[in-house]
N, C-alpha and C. Protein backbone atom coordinates (compact mmCIF):
# COMPACT_ATOMS: atom_id res chain seq x y z
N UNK A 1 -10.83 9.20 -4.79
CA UNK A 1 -10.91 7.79 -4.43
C UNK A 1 -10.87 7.70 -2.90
N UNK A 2 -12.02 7.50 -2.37
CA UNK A 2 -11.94 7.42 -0.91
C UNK A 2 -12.19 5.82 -0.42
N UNK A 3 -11.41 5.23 1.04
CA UNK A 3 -11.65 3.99 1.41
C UNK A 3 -11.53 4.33 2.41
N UNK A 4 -12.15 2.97 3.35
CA UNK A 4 -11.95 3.10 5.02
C UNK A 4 -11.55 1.22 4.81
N UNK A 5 -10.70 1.18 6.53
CA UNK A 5 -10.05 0.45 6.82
C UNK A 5 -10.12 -0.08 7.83
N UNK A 6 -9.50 -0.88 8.22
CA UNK A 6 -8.93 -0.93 9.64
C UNK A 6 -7.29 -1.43 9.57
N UNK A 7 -6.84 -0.51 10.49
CA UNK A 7 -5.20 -0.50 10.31
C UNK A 7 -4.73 -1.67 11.06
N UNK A 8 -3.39 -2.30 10.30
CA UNK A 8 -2.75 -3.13 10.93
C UNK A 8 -1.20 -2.47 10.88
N UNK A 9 -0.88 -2.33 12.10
CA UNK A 9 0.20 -1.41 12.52
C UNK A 9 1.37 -2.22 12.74
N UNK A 10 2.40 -1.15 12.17
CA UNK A 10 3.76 -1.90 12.28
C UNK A 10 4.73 -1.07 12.21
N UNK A 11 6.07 -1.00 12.97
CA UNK A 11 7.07 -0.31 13.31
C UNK A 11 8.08 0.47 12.47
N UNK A 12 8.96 0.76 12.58
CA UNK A 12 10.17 1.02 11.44
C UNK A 12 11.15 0.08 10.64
N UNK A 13 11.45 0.57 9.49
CA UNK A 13 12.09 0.05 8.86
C UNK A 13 11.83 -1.76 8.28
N UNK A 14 10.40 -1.73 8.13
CA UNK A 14 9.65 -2.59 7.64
C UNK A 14 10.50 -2.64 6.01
N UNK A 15 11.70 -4.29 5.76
CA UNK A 15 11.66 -4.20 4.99
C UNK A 15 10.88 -4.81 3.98
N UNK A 16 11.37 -5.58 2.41
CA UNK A 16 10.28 -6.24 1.33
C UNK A 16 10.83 -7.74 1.91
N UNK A 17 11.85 -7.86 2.77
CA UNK A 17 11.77 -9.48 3.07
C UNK A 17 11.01 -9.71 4.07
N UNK A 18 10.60 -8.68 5.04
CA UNK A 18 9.70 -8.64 5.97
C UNK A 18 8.21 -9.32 5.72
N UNK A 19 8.01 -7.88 4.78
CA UNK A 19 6.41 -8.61 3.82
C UNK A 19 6.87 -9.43 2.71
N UNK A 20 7.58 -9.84 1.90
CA UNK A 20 7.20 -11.19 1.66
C UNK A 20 8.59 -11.74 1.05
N UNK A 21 8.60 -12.67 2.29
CA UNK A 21 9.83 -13.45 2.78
C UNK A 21 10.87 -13.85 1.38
N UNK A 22 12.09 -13.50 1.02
CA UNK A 22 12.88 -13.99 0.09
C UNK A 22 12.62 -15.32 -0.55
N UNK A 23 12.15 -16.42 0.35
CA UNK A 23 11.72 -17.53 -0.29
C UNK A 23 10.74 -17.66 -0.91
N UNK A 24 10.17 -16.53 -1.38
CA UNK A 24 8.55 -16.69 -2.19
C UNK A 24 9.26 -15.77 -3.59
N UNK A 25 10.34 -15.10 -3.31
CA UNK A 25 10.88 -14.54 -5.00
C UNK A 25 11.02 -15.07 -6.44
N UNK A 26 10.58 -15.95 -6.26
CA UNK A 26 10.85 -16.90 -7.30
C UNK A 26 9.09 -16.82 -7.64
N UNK A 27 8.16 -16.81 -6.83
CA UNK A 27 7.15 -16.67 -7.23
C UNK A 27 6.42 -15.65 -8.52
N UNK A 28 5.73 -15.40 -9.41
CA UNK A 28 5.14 -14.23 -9.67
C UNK A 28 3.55 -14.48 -9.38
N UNK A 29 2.47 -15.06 -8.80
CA UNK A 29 1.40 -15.54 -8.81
C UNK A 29 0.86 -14.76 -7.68
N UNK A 30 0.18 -13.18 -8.21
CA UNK A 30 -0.15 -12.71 -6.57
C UNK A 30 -1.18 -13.11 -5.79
N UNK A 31 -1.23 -14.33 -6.12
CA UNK A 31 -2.44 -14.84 -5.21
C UNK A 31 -1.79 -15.52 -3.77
N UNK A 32 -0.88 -16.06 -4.67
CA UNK A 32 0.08 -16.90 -4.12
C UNK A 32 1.07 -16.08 -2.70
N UNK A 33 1.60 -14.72 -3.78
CA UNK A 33 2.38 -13.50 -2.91
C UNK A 33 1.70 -13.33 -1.52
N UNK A 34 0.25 -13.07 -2.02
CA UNK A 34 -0.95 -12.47 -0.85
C UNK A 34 -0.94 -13.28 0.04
N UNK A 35 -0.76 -14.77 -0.48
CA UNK A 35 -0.89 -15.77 1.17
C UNK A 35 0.16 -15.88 2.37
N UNK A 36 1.40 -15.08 1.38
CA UNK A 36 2.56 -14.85 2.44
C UNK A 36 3.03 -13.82 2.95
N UNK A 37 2.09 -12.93 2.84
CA UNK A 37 2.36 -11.43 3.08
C UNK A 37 2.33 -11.20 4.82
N UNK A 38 3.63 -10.62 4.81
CA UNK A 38 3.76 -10.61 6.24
C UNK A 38 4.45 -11.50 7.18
N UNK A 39 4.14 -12.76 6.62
CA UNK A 39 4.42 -14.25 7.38
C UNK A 39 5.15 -13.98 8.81
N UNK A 40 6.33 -13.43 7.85
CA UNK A 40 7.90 -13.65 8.99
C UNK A 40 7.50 -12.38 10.79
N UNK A 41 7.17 -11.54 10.01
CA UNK A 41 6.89 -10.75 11.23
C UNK A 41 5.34 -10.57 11.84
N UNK A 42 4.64 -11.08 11.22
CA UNK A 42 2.95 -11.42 11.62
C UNK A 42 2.23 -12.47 11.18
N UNK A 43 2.52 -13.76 11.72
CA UNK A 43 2.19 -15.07 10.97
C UNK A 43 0.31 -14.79 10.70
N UNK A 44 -0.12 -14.20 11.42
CA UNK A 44 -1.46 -13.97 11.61
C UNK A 44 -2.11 -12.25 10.42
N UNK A 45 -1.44 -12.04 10.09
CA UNK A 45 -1.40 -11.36 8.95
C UNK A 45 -2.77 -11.33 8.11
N UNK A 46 -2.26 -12.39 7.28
CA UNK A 46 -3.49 -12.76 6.24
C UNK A 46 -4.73 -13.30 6.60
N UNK A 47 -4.71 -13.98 8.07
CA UNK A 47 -6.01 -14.27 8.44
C UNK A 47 -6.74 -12.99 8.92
N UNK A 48 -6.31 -11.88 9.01
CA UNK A 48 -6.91 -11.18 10.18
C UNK A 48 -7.44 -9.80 8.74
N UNK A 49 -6.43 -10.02 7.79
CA UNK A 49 -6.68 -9.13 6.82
C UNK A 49 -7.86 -8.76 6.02
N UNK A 50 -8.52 -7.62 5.97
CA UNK A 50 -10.05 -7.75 5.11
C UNK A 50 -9.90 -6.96 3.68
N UNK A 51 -10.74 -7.28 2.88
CA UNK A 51 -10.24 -6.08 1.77
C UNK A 51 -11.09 -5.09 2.40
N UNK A 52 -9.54 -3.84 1.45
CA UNK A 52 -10.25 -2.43 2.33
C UNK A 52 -9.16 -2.09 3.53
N UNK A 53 -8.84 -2.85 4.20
CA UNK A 53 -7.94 -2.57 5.44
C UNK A 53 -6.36 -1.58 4.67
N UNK A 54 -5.83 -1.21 5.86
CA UNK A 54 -5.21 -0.33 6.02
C UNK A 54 -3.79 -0.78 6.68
N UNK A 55 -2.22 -0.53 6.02
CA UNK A 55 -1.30 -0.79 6.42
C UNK A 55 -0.45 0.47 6.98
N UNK A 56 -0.41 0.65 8.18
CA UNK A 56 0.14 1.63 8.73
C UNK A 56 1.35 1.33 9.15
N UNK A 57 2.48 2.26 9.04
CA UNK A 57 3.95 1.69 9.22
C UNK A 57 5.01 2.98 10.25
N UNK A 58 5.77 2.68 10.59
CA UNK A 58 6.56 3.60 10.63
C UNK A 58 8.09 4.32 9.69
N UNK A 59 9.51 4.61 9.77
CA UNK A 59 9.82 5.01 8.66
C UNK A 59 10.46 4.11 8.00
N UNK A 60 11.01 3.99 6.95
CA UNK A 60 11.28 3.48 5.85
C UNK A 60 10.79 2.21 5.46
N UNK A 61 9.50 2.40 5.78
CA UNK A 61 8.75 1.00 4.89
C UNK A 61 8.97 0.80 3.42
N UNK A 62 9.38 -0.41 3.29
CA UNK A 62 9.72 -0.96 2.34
C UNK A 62 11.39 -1.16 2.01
N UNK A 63 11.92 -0.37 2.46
CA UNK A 63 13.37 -1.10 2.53
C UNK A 63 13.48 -2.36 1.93
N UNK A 64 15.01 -2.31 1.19
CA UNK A 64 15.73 -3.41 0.89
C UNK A 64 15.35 -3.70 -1.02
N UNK A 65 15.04 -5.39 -0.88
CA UNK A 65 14.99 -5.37 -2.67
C UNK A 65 13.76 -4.39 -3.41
N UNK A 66 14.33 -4.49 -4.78
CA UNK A 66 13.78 -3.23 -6.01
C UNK A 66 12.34 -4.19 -6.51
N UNK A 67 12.86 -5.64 -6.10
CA UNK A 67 11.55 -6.46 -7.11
C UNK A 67 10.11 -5.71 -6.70
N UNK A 68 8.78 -5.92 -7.57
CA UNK A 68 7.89 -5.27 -7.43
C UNK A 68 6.98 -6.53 -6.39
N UNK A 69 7.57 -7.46 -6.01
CA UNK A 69 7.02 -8.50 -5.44
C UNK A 69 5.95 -8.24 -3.98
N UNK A 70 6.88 -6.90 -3.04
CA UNK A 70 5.99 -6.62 -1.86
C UNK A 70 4.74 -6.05 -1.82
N UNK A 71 4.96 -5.16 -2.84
CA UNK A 71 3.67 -4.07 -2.94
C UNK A 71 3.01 -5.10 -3.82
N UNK A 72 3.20 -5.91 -4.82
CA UNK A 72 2.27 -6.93 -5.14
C UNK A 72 1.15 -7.66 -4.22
N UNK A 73 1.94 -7.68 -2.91
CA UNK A 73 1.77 -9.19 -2.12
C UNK A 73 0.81 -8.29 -1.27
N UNK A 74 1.00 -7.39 -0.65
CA UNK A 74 -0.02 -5.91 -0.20
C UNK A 74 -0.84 -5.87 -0.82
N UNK A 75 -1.15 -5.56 -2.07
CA UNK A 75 -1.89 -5.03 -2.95
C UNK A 75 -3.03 -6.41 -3.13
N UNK A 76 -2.68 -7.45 -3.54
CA UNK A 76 -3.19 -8.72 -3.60
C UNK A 76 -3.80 -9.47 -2.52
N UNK A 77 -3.29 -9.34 -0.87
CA UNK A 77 -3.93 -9.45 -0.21
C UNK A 77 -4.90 -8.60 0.28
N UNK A 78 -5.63 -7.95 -0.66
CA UNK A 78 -6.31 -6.78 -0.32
C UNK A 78 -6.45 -5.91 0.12
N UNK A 79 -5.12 -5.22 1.10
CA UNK A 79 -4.81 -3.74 1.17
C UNK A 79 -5.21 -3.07 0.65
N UNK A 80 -5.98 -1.74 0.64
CA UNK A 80 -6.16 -0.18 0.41
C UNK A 80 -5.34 0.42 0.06
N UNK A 81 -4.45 0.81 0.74
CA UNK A 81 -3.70 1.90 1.45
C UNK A 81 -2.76 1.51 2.14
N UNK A 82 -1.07 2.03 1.99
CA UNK A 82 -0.37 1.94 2.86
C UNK A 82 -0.01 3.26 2.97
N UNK A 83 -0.05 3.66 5.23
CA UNK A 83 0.14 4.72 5.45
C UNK A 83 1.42 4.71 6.32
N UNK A 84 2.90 5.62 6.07
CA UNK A 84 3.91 5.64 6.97
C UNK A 84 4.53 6.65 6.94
N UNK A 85 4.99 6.75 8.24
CA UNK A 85 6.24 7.89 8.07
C UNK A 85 7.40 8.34 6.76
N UNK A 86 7.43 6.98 6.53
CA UNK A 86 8.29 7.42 5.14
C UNK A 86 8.71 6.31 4.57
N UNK A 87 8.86 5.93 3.20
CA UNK A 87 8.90 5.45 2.28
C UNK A 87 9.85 4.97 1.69
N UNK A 88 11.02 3.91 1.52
CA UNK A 88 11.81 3.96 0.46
C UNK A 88 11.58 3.97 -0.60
N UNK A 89 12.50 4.60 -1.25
CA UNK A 89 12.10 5.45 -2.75
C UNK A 89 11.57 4.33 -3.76
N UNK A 90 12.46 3.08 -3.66
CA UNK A 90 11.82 1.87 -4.98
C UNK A 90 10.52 1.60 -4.62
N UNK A 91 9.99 1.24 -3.35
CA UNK A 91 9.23 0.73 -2.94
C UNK A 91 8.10 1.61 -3.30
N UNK A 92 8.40 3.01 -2.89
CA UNK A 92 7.53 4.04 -3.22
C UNK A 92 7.16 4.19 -5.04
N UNK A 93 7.88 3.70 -5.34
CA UNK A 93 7.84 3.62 -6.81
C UNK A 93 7.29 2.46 -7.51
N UNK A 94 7.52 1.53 -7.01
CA UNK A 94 6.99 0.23 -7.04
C UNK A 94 5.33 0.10 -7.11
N UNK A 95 5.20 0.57 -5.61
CA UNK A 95 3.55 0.69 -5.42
C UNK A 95 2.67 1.42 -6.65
N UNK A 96 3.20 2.74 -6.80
CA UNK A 96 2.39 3.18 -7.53
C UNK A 96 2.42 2.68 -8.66
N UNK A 97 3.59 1.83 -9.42
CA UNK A 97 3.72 1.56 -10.33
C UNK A 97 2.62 0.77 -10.81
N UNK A 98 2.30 -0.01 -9.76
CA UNK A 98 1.61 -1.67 -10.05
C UNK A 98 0.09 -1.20 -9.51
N UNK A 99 -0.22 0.26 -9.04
CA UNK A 99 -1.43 0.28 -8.78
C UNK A 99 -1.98 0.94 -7.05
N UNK A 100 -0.96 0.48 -5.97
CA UNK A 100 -1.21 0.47 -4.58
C UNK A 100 -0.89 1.69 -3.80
N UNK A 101 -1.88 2.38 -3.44
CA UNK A 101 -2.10 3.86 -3.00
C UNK A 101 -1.39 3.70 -1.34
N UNK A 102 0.10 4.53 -1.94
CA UNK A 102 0.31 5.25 -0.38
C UNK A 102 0.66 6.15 0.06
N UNK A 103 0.69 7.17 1.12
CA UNK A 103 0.90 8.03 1.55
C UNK A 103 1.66 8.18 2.87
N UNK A 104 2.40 9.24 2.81
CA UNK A 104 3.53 9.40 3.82
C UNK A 104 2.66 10.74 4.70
N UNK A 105 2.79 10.16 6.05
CA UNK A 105 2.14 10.90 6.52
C UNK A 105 2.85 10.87 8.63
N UNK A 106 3.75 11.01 8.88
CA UNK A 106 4.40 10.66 9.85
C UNK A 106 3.44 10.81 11.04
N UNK A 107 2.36 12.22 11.05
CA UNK A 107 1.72 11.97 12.24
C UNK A 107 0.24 11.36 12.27
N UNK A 108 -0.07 10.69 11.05
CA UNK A 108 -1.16 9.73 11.15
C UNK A 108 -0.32 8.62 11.46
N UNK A 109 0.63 7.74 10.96
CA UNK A 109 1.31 7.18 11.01
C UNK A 109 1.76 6.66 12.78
N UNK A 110 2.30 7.48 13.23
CA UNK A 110 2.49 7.87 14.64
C UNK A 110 1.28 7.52 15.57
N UNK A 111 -0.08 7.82 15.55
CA UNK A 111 -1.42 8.32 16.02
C UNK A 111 -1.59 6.78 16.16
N UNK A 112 -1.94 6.32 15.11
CA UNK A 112 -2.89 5.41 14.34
C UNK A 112 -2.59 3.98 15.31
N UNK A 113 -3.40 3.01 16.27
CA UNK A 113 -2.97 2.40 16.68
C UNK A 113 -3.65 0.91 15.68
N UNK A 114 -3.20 -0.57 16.39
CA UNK A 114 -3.77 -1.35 15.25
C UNK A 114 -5.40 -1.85 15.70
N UNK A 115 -6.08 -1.55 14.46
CA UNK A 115 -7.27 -2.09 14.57
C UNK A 115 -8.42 -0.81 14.91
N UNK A 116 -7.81 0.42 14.65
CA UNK A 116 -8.37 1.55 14.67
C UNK A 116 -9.23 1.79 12.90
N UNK A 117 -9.79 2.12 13.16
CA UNK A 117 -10.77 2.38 11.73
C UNK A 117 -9.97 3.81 11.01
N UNK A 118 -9.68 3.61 9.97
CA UNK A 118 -9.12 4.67 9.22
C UNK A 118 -9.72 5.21 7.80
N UNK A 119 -10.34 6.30 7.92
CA UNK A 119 -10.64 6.78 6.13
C UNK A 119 -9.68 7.41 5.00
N UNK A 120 -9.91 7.58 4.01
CA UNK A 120 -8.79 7.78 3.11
C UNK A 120 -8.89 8.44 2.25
N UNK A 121 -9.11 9.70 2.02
CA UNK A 121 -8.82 10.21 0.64
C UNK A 121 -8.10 10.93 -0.07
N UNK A 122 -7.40 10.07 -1.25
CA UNK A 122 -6.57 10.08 -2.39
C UNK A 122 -6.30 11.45 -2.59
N UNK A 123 -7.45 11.65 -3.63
CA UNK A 123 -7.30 12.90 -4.03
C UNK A 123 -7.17 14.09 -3.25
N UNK A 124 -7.10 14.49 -2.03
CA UNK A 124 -7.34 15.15 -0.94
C UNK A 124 -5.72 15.41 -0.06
N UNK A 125 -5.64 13.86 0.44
CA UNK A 125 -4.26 13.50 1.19
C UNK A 125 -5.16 13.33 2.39
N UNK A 126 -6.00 13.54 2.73
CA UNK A 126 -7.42 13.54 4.09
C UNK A 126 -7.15 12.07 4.81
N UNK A 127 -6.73 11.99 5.74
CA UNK A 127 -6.81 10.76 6.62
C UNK A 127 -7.12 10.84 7.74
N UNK A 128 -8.53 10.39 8.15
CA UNK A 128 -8.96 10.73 9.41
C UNK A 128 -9.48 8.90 10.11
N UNK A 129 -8.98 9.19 11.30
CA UNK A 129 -8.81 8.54 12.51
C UNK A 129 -10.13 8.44 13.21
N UNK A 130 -11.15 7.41 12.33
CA UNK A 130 -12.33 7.64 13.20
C UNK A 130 -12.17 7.28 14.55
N UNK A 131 -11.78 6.40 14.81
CA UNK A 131 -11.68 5.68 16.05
C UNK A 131 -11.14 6.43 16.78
N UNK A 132 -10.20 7.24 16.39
CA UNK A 132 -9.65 8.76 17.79
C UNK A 132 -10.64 9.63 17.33
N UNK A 133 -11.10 10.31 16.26
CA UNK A 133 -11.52 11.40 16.41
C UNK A 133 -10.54 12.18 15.91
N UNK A 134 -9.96 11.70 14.90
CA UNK A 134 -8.51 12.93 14.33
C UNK A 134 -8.31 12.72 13.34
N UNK A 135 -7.87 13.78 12.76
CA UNK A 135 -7.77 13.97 11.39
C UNK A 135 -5.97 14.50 10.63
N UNK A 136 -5.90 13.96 9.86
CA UNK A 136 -4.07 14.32 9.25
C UNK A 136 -4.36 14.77 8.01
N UNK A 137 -3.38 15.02 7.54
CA UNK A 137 -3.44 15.54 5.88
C UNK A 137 -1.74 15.33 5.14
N UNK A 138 -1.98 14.46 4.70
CA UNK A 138 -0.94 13.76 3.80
C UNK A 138 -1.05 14.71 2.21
N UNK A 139 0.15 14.95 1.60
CA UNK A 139 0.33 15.27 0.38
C UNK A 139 -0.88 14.77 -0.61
N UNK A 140 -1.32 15.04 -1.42
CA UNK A 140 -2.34 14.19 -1.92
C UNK A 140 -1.46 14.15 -3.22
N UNK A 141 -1.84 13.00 -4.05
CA UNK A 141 -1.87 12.35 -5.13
C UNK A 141 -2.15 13.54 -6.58
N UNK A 142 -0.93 13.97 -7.16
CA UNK A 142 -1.41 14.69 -8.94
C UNK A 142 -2.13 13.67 -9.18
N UNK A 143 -2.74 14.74 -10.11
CA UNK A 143 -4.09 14.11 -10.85
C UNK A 143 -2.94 12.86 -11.97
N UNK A 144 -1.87 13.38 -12.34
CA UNK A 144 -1.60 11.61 -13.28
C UNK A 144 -1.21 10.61 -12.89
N UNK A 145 -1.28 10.61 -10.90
CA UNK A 145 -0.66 9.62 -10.14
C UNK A 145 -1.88 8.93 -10.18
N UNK A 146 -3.66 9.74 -9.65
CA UNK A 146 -4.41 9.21 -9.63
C UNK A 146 -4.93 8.59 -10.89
N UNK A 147 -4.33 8.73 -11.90
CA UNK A 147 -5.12 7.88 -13.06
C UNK A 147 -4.30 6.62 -12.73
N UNK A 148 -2.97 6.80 -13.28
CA UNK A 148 -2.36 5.27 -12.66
C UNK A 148 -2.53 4.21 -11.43
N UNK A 149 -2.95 5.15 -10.53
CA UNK A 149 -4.09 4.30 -9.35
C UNK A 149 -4.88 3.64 -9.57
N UNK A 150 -5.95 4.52 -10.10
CA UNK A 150 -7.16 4.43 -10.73
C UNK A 150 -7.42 2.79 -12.08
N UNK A 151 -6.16 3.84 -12.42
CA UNK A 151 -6.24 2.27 -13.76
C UNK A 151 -6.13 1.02 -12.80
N UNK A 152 -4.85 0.96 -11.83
CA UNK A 152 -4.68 -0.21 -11.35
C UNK A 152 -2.83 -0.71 -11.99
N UNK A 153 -2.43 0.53 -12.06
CA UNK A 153 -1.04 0.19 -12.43
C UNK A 153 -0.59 1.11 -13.73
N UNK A 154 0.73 0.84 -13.73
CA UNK A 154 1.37 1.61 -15.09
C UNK A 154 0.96 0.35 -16.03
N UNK A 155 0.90 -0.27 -16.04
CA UNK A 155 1.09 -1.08 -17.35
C UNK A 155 -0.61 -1.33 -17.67
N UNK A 156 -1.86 -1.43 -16.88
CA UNK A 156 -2.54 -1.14 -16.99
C UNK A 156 -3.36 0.10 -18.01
N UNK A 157 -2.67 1.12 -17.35
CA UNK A 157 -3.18 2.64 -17.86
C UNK A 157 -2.53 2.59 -18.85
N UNK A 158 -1.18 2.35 -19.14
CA UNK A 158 -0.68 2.36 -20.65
C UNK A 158 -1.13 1.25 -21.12
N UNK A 159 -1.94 0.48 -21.35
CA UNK A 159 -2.73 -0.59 -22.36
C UNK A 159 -4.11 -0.03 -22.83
N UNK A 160 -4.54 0.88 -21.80
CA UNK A 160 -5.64 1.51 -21.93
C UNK A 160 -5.47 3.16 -22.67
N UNK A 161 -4.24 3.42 -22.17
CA UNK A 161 -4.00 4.72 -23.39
C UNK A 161 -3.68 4.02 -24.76
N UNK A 162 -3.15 3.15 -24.94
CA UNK A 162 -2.75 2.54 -26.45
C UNK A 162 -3.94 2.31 -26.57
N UNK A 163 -5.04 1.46 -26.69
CA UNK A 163 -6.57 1.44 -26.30
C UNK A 163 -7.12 2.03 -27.31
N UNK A 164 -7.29 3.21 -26.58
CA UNK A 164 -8.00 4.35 -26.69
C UNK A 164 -7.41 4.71 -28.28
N UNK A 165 -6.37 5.48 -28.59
CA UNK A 165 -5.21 5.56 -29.78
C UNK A 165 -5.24 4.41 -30.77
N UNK A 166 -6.15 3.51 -30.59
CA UNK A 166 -6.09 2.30 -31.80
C UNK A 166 -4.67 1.59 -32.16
N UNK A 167 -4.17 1.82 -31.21
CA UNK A 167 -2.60 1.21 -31.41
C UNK A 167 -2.54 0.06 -30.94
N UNK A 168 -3.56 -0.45 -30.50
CA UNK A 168 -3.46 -1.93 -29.82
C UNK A 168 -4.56 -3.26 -30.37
């Protein structure tokens, strides 16, 4: 699964009230999530956002609450890819759960300035920096992470394995 981007860059310890502000928790409507993504620390966020683009972070993006609400609100405003130094573990769990491909990659992460064009591939871990001219290599994705990608979530891919099995 390969995509290109353009990165919108952001610092450490990016937490989920960061991207999407405690007062939208009550929400579940990711259309809704997507229009507030970011707000508090980039009011200009969602206007500037394209599908396809690229969220580059530094470390522990995603910090703080377990709800699946941030990586929703990412994922929904049309994000790709989120690329960072490092990950908190729910968040990291979260994403893939619901579908949203990311990778820890500290010196793309580092490199990557905002509004630089970025390519992506999944299966690989391949992240190259057109706009520098550089290339990283992130862990890549087991093949049963990429089906759950692929599907577009756990609950997805398991509707589609029951599916398949006539159990549904």
């Amino acid at each position: 699964m390969a995509m290109r981007g353009q990165a919108h860059k952001y610092g450490a310890n990016v937490d989920t009230d960061a991207i999407i502000p405690a007062r939208y928790l009550n929400v579940s409507d990711a259309a809704t999530l997507a229009r507030h993504c970011m707000e508090d620390i980039d009011p200009e966020f969602v206007k500037r956002a394209k599908p396809g683009d690229i969220v580059v972070a530094g470390p522990n993006f995603g910090s703080g609450s377990s709800r699946e609400h941030a990586p929703v609100a990412i994922k929904a405003s049309g994000v790709s890819c989120v690329i960072a130094e490092s990950f908190a573990r729910i968040f990291y769990r979260n994403a893939i759960n619901i579908g949203l491909p990311i990778l820890e990659c500290p010196e793309a992460a580092r490199d990557t300035r905002a509004g630089d064009t970025l390519d992506v591939e999944l299966e690989t871990g391949k992240i190259k920096n057109v706009s520098r001219g550089r290339t990283y290599q992130a862990q890549p994705f087991p093949a049963f992470m990429m089906e759950l990608i692929a599907a577009g979530g756990l609950v997805a891919y398991t509707r589609r394995r029951l599916e398949a099995k006539g159990a549904v």
